[in-house]
Each structure stands twice: as structure tokens, then as C-alpha cells.
N, C-alpha and C. Protein backbone atom coordinates (compact mmCIF):
# COMPACT_ATOMS: atom_id res chain seq x y z
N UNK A 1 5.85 10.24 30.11
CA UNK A 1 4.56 10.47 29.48
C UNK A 1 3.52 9.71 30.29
N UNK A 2 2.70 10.21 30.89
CA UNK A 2 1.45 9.54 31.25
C UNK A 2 0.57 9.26 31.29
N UNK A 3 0.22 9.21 29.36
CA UNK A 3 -0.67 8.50 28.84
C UNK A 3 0.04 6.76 28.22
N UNK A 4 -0.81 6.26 28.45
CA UNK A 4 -1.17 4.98 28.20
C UNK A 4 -1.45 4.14 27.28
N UNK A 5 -1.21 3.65 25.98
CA UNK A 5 -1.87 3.23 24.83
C UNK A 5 -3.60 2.03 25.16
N UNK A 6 -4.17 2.29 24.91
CA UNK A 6 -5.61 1.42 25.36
C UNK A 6 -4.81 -0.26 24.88
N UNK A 7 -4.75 -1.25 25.90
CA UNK A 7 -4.52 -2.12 26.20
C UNK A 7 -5.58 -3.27 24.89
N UNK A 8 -4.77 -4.29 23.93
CA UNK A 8 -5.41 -5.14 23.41
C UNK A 8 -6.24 -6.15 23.66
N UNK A 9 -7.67 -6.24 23.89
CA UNK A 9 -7.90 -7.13 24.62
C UNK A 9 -7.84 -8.62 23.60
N UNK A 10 -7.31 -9.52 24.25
CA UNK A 10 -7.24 -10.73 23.83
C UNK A 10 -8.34 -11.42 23.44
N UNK A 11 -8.28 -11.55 22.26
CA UNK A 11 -9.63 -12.88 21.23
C UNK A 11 -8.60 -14.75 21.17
N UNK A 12 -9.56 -15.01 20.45
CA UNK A 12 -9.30 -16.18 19.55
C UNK A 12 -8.43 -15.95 18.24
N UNK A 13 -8.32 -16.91 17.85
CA UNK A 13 -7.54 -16.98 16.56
C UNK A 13 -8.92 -16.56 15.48
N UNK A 14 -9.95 -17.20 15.57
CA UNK A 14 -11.31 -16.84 14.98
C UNK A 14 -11.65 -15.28 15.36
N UNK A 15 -11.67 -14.62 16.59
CA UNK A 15 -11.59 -13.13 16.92
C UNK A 15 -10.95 -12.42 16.37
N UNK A 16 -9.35 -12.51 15.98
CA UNK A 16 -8.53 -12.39 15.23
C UNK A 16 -9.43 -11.87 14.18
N UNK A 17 -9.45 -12.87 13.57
CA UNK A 17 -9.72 -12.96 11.85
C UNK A 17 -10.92 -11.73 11.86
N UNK A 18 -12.26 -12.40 12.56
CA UNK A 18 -13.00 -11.57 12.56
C UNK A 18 -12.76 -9.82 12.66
N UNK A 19 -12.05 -9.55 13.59
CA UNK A 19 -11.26 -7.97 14.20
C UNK A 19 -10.87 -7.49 12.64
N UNK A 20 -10.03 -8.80 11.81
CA UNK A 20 -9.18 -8.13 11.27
C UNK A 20 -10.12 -7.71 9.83
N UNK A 21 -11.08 -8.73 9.66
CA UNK A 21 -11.66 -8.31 8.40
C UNK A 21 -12.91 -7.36 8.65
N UNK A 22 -13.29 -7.26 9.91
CA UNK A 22 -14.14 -5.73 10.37
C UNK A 22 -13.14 -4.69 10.04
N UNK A 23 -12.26 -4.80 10.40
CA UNK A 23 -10.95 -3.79 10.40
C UNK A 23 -10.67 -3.03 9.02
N UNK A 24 -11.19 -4.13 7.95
CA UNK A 24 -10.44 -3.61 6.84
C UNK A 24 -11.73 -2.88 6.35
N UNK A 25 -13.03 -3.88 6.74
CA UNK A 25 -14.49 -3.37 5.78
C UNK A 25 -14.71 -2.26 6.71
N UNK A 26 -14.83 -2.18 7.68
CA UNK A 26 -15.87 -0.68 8.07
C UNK A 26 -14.77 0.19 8.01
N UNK A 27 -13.25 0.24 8.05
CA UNK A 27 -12.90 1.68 7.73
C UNK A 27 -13.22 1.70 5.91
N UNK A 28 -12.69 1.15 5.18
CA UNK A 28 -12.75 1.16 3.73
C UNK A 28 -14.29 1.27 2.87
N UNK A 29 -14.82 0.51 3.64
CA UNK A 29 -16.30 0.52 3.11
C UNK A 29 -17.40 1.30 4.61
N UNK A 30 -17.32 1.12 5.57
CA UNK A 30 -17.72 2.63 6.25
C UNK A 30 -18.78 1.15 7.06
N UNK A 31 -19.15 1.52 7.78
CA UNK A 31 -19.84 0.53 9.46
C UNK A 31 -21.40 0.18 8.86
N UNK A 32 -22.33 1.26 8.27
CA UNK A 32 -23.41 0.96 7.78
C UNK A 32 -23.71 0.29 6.28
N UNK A 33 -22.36 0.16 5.86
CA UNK A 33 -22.39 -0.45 4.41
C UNK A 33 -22.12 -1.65 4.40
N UNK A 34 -21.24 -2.42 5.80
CA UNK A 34 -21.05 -3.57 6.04
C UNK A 34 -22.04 -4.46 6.66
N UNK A 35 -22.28 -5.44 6.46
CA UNK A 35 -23.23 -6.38 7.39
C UNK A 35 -22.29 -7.99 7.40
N UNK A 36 -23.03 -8.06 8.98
CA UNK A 36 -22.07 -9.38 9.41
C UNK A 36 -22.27 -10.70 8.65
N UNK A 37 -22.58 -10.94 7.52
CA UNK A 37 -22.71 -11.68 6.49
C UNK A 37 -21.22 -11.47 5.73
N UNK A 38 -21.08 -10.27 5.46
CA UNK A 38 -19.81 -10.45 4.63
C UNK A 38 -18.68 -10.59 5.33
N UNK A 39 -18.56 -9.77 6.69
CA UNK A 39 -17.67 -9.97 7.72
C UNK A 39 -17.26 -11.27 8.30
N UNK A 40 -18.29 -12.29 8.39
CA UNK A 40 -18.25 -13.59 8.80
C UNK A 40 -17.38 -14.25 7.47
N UNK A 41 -17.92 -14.07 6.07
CA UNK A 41 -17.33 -14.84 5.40
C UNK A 41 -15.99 -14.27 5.00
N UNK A 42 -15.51 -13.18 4.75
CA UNK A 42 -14.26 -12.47 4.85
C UNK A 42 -13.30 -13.15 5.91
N UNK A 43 -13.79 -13.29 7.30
CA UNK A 43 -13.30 -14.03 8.00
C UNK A 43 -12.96 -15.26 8.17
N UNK A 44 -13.75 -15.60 7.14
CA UNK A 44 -13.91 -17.63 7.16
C UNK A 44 -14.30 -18.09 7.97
N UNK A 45 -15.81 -17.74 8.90
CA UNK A 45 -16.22 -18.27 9.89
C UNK A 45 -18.00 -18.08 9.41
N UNK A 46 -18.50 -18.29 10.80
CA UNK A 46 -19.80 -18.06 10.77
C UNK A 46 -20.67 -16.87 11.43
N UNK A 47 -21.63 -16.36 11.40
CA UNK A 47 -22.15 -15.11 11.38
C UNK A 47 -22.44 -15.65 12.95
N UNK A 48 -22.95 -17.18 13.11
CA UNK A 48 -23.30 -17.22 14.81
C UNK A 48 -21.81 -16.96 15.46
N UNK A 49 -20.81 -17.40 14.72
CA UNK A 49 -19.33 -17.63 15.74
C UNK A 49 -19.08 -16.35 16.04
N UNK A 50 -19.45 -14.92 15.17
CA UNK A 50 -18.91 -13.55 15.25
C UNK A 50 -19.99 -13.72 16.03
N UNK A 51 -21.29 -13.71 16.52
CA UNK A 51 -22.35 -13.02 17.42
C UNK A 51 -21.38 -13.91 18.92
N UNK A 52 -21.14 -14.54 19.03
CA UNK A 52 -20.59 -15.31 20.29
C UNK A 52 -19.40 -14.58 20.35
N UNK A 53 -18.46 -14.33 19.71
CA UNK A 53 -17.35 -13.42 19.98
C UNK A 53 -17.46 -12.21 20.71
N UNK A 54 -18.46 -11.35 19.77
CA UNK A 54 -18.59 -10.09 20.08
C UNK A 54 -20.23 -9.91 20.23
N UNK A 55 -21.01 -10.20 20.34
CA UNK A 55 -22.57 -10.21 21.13
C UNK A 55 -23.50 -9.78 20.03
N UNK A 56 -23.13 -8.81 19.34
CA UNK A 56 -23.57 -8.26 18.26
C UNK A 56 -22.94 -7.34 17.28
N UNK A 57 -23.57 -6.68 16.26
CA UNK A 57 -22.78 -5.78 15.26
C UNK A 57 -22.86 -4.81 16.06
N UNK A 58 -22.89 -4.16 17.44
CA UNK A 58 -22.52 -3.23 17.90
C UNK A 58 -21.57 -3.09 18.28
N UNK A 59 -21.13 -4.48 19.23
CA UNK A 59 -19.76 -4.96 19.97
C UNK A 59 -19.17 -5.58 19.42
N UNK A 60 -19.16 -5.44 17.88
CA UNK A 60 -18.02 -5.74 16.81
C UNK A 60 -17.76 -4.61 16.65
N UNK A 61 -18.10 -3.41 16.71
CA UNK A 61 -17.94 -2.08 15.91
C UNK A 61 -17.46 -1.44 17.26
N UNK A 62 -17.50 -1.97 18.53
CA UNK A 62 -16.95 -1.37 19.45
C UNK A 62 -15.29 -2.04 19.62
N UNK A 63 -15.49 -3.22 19.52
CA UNK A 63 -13.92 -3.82 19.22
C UNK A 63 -13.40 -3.64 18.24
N UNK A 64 -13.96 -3.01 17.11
CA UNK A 64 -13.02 -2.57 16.08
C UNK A 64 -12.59 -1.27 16.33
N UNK A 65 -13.00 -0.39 16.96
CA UNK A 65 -12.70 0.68 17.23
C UNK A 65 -11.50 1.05 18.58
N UNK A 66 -11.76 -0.16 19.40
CA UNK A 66 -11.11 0.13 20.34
C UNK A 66 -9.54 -0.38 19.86
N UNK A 67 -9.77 -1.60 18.89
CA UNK A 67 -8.29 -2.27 18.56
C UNK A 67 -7.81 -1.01 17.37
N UNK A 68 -8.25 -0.37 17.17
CA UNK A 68 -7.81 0.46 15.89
C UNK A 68 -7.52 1.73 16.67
N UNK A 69 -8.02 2.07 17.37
CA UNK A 69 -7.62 2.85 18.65
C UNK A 69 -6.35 2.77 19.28
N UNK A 70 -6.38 1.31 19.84
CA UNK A 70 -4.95 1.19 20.15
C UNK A 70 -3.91 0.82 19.18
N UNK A 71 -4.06 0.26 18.14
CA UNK A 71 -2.80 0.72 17.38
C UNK A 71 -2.36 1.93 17.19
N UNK A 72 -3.23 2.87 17.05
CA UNK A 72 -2.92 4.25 16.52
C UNK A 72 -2.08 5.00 17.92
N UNK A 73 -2.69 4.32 18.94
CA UNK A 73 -2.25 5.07 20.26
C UNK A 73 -0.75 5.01 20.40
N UNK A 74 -0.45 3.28 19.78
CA UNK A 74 0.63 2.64 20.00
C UNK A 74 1.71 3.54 18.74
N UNK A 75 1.04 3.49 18.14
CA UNK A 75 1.96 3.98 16.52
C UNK A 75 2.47 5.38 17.23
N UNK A 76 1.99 6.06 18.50
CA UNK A 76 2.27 7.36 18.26
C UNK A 76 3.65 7.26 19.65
N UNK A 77 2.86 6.42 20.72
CA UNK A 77 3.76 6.46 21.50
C UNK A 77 5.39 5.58 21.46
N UNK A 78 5.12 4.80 20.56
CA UNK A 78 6.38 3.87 20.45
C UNK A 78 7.87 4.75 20.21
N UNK A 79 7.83 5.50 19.77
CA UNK A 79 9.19 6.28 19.65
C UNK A 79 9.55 7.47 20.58
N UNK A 80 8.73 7.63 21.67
CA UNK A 80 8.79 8.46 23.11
C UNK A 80 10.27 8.61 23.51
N UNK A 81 11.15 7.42 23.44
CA UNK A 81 12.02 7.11 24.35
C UNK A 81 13.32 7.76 23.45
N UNK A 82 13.05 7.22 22.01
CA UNK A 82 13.94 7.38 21.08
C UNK A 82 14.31 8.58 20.83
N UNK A 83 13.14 9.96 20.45
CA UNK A 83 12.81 10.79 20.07
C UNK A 83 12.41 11.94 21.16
N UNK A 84 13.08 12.88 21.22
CA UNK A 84 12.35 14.13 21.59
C UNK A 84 11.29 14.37 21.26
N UNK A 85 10.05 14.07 22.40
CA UNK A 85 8.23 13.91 21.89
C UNK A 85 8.05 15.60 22.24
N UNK A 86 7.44 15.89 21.08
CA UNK A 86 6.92 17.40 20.92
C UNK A 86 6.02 17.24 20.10
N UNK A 87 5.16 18.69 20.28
CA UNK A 87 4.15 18.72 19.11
C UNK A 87 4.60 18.29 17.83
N UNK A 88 5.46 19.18 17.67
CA UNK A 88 6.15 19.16 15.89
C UNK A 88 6.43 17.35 15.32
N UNK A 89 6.57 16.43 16.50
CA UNK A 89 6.91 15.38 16.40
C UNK A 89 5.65 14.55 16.02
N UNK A 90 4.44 14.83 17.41
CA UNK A 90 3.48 14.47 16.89
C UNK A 90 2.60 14.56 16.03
N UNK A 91 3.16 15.83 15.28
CA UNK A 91 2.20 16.33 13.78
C UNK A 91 3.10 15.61 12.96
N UNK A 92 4.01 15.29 12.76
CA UNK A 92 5.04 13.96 11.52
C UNK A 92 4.64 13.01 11.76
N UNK A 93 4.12 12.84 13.01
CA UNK A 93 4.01 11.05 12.86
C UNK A 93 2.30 10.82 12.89
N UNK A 94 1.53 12.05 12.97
CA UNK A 94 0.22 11.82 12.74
C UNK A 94 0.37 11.88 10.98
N UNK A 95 0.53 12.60 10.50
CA UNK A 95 0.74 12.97 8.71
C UNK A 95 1.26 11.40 8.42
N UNK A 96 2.50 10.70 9.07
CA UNK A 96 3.11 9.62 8.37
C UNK A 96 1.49 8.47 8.41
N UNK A 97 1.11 8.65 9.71
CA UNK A 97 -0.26 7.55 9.38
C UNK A 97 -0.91 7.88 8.35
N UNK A 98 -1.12 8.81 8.74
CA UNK A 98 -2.50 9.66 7.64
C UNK A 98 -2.20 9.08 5.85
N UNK A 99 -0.83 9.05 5.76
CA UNK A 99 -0.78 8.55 4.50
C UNK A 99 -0.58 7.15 4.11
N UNK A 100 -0.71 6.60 5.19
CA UNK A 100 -1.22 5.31 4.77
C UNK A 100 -2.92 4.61 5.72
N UNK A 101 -3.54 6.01 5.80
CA UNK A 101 -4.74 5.46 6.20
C UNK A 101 -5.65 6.62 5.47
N UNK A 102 -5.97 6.81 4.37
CA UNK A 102 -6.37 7.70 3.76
C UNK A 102 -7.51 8.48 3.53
N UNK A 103 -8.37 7.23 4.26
CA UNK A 103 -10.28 7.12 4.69
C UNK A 103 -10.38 8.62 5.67
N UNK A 104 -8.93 9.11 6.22
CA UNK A 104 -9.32 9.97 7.36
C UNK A 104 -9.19 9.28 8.74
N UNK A 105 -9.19 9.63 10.19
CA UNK A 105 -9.77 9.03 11.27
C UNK A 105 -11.18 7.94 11.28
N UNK A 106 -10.77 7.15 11.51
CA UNK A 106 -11.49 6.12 11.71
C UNK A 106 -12.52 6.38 12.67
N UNK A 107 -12.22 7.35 13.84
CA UNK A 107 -13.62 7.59 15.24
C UNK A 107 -14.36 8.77 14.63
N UNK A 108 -13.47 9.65 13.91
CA UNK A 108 -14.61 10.37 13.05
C UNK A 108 -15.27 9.98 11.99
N UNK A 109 -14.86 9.01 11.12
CA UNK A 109 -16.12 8.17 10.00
C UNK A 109 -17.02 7.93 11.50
N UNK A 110 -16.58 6.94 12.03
CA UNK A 110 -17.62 6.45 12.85
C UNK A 110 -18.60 6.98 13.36
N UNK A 111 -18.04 8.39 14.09
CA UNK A 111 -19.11 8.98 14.49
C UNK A 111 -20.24 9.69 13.42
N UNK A 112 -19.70 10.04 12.55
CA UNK A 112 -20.19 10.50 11.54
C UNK A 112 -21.59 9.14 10.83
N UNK A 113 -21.26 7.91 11.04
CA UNK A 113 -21.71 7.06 11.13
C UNK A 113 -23.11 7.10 11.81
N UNK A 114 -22.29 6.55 12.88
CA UNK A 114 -23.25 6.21 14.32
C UNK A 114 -23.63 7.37 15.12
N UNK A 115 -22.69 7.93 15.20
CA UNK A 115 -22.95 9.34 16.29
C UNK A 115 -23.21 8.81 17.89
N UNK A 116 -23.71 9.70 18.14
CA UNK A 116 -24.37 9.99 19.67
C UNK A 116 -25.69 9.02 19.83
N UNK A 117 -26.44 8.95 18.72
CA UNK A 117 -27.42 8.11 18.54
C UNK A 117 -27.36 6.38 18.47
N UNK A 118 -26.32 6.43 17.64
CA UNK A 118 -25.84 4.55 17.51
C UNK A 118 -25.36 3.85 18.70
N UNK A 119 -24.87 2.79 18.31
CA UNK A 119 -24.53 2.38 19.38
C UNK A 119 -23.71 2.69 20.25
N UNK A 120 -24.31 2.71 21.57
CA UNK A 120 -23.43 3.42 22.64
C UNK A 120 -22.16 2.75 23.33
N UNK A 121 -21.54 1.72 22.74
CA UNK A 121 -20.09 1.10 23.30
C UNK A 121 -19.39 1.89 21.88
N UNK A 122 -20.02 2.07 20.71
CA UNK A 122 -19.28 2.50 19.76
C UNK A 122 -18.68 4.18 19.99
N UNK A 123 -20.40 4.73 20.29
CA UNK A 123 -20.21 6.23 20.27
C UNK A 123 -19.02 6.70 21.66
N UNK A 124 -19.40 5.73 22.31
CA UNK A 124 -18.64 5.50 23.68
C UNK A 124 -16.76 5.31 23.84
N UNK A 125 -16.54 4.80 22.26
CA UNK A 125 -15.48 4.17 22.32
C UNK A 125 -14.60 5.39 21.15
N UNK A 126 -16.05 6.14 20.36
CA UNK A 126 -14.95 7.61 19.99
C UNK A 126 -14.86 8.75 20.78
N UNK A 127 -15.57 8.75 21.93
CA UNK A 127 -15.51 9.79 22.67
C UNK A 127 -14.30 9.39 23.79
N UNK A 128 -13.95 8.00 24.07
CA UNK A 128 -12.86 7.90 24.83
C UNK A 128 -11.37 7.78 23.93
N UNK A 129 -11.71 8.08 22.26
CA UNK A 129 -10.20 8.07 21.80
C UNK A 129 -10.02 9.53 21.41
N UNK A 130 -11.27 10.25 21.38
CA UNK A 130 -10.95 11.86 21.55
C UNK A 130 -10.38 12.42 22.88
N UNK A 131 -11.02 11.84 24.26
CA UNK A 131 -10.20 12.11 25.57
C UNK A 131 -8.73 12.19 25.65
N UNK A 132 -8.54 10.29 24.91
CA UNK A 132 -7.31 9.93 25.14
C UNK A 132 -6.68 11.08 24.41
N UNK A 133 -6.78 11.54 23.48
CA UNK A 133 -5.89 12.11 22.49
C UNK A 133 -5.95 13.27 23.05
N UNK A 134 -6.72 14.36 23.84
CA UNK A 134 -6.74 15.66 24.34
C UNK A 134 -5.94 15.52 25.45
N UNK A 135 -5.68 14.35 26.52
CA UNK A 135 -4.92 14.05 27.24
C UNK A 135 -3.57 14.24 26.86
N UNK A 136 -3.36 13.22 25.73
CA UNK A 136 -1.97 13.36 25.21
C UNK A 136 -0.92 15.09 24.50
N UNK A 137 -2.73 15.74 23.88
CA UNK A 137 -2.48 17.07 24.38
C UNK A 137 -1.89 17.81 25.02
N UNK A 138 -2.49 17.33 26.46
CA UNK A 138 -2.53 17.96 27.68
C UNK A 138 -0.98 17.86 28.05
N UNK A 139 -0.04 16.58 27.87
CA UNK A 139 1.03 16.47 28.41
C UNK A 139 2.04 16.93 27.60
N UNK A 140 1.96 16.81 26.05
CA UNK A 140 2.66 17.74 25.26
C UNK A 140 2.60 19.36 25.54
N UNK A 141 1.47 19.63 25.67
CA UNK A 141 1.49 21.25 26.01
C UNK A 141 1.89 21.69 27.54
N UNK A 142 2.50 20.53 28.55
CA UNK A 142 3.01 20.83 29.69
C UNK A 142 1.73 20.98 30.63
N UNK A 143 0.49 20.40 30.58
CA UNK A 143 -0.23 20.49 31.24
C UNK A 143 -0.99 21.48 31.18
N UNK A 144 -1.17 22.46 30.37
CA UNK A 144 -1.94 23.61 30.10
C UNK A 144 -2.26 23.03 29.24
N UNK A 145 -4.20 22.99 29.83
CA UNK A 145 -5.55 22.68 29.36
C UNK A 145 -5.70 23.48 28.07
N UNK A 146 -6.28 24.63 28.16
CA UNK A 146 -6.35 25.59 27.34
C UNK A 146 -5.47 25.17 25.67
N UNK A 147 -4.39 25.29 25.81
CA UNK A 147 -3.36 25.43 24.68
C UNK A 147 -3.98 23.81 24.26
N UNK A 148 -3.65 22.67 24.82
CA UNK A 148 -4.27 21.36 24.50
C UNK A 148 -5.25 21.20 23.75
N UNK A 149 -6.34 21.99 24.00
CA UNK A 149 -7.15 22.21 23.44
C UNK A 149 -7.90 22.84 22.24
N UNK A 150 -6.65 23.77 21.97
CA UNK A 150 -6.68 24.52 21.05
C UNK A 150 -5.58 23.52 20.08
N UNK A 151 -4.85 22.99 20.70
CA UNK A 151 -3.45 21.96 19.85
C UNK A 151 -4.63 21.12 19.19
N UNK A 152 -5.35 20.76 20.46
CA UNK A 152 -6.41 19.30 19.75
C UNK A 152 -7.02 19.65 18.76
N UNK A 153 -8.00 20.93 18.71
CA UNK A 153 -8.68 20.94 17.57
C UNK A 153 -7.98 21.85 16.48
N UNK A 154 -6.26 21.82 16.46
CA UNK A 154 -5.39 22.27 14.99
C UNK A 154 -5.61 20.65 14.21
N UNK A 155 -4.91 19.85 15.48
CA UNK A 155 -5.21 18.29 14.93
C UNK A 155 -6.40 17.98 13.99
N UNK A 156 -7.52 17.93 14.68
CA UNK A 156 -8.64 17.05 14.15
C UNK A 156 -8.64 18.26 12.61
N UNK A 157 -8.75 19.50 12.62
CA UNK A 157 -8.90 20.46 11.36
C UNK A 157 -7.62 19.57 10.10
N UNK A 158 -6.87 19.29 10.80
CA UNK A 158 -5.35 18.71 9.83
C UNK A 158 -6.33 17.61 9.36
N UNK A 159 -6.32 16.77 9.90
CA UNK A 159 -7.09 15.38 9.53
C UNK A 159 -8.06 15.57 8.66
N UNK A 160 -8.99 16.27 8.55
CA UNK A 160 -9.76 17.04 7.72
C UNK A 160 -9.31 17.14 6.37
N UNK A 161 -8.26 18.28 6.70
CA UNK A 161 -7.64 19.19 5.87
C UNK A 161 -7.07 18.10 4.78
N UNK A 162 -6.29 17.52 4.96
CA UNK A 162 -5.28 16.14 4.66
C UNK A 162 -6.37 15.04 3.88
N UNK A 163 -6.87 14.92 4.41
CA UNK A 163 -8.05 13.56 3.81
C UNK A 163 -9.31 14.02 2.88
N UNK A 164 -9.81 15.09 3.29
CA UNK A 164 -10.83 15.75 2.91
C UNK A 164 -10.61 16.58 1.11
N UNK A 165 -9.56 16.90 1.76
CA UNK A 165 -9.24 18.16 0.89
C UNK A 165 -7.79 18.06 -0.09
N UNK A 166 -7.28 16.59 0.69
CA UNK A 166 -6.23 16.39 -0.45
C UNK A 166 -4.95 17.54 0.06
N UNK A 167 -4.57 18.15 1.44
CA UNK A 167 -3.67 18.96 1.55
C UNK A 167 -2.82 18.59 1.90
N UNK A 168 -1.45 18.21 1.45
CA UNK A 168 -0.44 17.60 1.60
C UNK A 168 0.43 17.99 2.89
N UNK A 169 0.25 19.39 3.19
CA UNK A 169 0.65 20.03 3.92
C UNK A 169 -0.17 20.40 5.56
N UNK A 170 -1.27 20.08 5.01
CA UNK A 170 -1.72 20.25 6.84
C UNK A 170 -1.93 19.92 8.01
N UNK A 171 -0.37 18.94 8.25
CA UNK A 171 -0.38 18.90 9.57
C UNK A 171 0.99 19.71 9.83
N UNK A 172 1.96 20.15 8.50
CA UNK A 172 2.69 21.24 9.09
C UNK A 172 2.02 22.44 9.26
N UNK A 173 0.94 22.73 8.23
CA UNK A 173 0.38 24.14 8.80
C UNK A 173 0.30 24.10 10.47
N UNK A 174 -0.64 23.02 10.69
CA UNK A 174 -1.49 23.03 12.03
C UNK A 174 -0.49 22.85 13.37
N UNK A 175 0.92 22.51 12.65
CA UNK A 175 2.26 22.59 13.62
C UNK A 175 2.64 23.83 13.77
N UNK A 176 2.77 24.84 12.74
CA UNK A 176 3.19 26.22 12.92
C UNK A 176 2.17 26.77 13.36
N UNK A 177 0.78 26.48 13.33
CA UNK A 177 -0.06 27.10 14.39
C UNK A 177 0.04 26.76 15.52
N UNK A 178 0.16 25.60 16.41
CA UNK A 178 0.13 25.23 17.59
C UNK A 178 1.57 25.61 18.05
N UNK A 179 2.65 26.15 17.34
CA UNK A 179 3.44 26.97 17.99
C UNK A 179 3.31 28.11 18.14
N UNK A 180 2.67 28.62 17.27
CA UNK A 180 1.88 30.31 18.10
C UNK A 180 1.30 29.89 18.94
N UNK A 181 0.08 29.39 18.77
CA UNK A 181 -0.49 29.21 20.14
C UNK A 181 0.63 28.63 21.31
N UNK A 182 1.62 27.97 21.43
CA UNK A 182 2.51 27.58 22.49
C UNK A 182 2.68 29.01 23.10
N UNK A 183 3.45 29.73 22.01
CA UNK A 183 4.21 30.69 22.25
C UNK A 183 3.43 31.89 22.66
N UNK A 184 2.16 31.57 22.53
CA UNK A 184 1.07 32.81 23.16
C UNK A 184 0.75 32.49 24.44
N UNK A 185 0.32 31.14 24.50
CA UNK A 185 0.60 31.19 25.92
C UNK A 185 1.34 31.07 26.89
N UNK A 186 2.56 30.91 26.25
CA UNK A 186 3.65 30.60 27.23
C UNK A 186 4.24 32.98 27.72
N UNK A 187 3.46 33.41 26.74
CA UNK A 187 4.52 34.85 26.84
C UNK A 187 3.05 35.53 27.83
């Protein structure tokens, strides 16, 4: 496989804390509902110690995204070796997150958030976990762009589907679709 999980970058024990209680408030309570007042004290620190960590509430919201990023990257690739990695595999183990992260994707609140307009390490940091993930596409579908692409957006519709709409079932739908589509383009 030659995608990559996005690499953790190393904090403090205080970074830590901070990461972890951004982590919990802006997916649960959403990026514009939080302010670094509650984040600091959630953390047990100070609102100057989070601005010295991370520069501002932008580049807190960019390190929360990128560390939540790479777990998810990690959650998907860790069983590569174990497991025959296929679509069908990666639609079970996207559904197994999904039900214990229930908010939906975290880079889509965000963007939905911030967008294109907000801050740009943030907007910056969902447009490189949509890459990553069309990549990972790309190598499940054998390198055909096209089908990847069409795999990618069965995905993001599941995520939707699943969180939005309460469908228990749609990331197997969006599996038996991305095997037609396999199987259309492969004939």
C-alpha cells in the first residue's frame, strides 16, 4: 500500500492535554461554538500556554484536525497486513468508526464550519485528508482514477447517509455500489 498515515507531530504533555480537549469540544460541540477559554480550562492550563503551543485558534483547529486525521488514517491502515485490504473491507471498517464517532466526519463538520473562507491551515488540512483518502481510493481500485473517484464519492454519500440520516446500512449499500462500478470498469 502506498499510502501513508499523516505522521503525529509531537507536543508537550500540556499539547497533549490541550489536542485532547480541542479533540473532544470541536468535534462534539462543533469549532465555532468553542472558544479557547474553555479549551484552556478543559485542559488545565492557560489560554496564553495554548496560544504558545499552537499560535492561535486557527493552529489549534489545524492540529486538531491533522491529529484526528491521523488517527483515522491509522485506524484504517493498521490491519493491511492481517487482512485482505479491499473496498468491501474498507467500507466495515469505515461503518465500525462511524459508530463510534457519530458527529459524522470530522473534515466535513469542519469544512462546513470554516470552509474555503476560514482558516486556511484548517481548510488546508480538510482538503489534504480528502486527497489522502482519494489516494487510498486510487490504490484500492488498482490505480484507476476514474472508479476511485466514483468509490470516493459512494464513501463521503455513506457518511452522510449513516450520520445524517440514521442509515444503518450505508456503507454496505455504497459497497455493493462500488462493486458495480469495479465491475463496470473492469468489463
Amino acid at each position: 500500500m502506498g499510502v501513508e498515515p499523516w505522521p503525529i507531530i509531537p507536543t508537550t504533555e500540556v499539547g497533549e492535554r490541550i489536542l485532547t480537549a480541542a479533540d473532544d469540544l470541536f468535534y462534539t460541540r462543533g469549532i465555532t461554538a468553542v472558544g479557547v477559554d474553555l479549551i484552556a480550562e478543559e485542559a488545565r492550563t492557560t489560554k496564553r500556554t495554548l496560544y504558545q503551543r499552537f499560535g492561535s485558534k486557527d493552529g489549534l483547529i489545524e492540529a486538531y484536525l491533522r491529529r484526528r486525521g491521523s488517527r483515522w488514517q491509522q485506524f484504517l491502515l493498521d490491519h493491511l497486513d492481517a487482512t485482505e485490504w479491499t473496498v468491501a473491507e474498507f467500507f466495515r471498517r469505515a461503518e465500525q468508526w462511524t459508530r463510534t464517532h457519530r458527529r459524522g466526519c470530522a473534515f466535513v463538520n469542519a469544512w462546513a464550519e470554516v470552509g474555503g473562507e476560514g482558516p486556511t491551515g484548517a481548510a488546508e488540512a480538510v482538503r489534504d485528508e480528502k486527497r489522502w483518502m482519494r489516494e487510498l481510493f486510487v490504490e484500492l481500485a488498482g490505480g484507476d482514477r476514474v472508479t476511485a473517484t466514483a468509490i470516493h464519492q459512494l464513501y463521503e454519500g455513506a457518511q452522510v447517509a449513516a450520520t445524517v440520516l440514521g442509515e444503518a446500512d450505508a456503507f454496505r449499500v455504497a459497497d455493493d455500489a462500488a462493486r458495480v462500478v469495479m465491475v463496470g470498469a473492469a468489463g
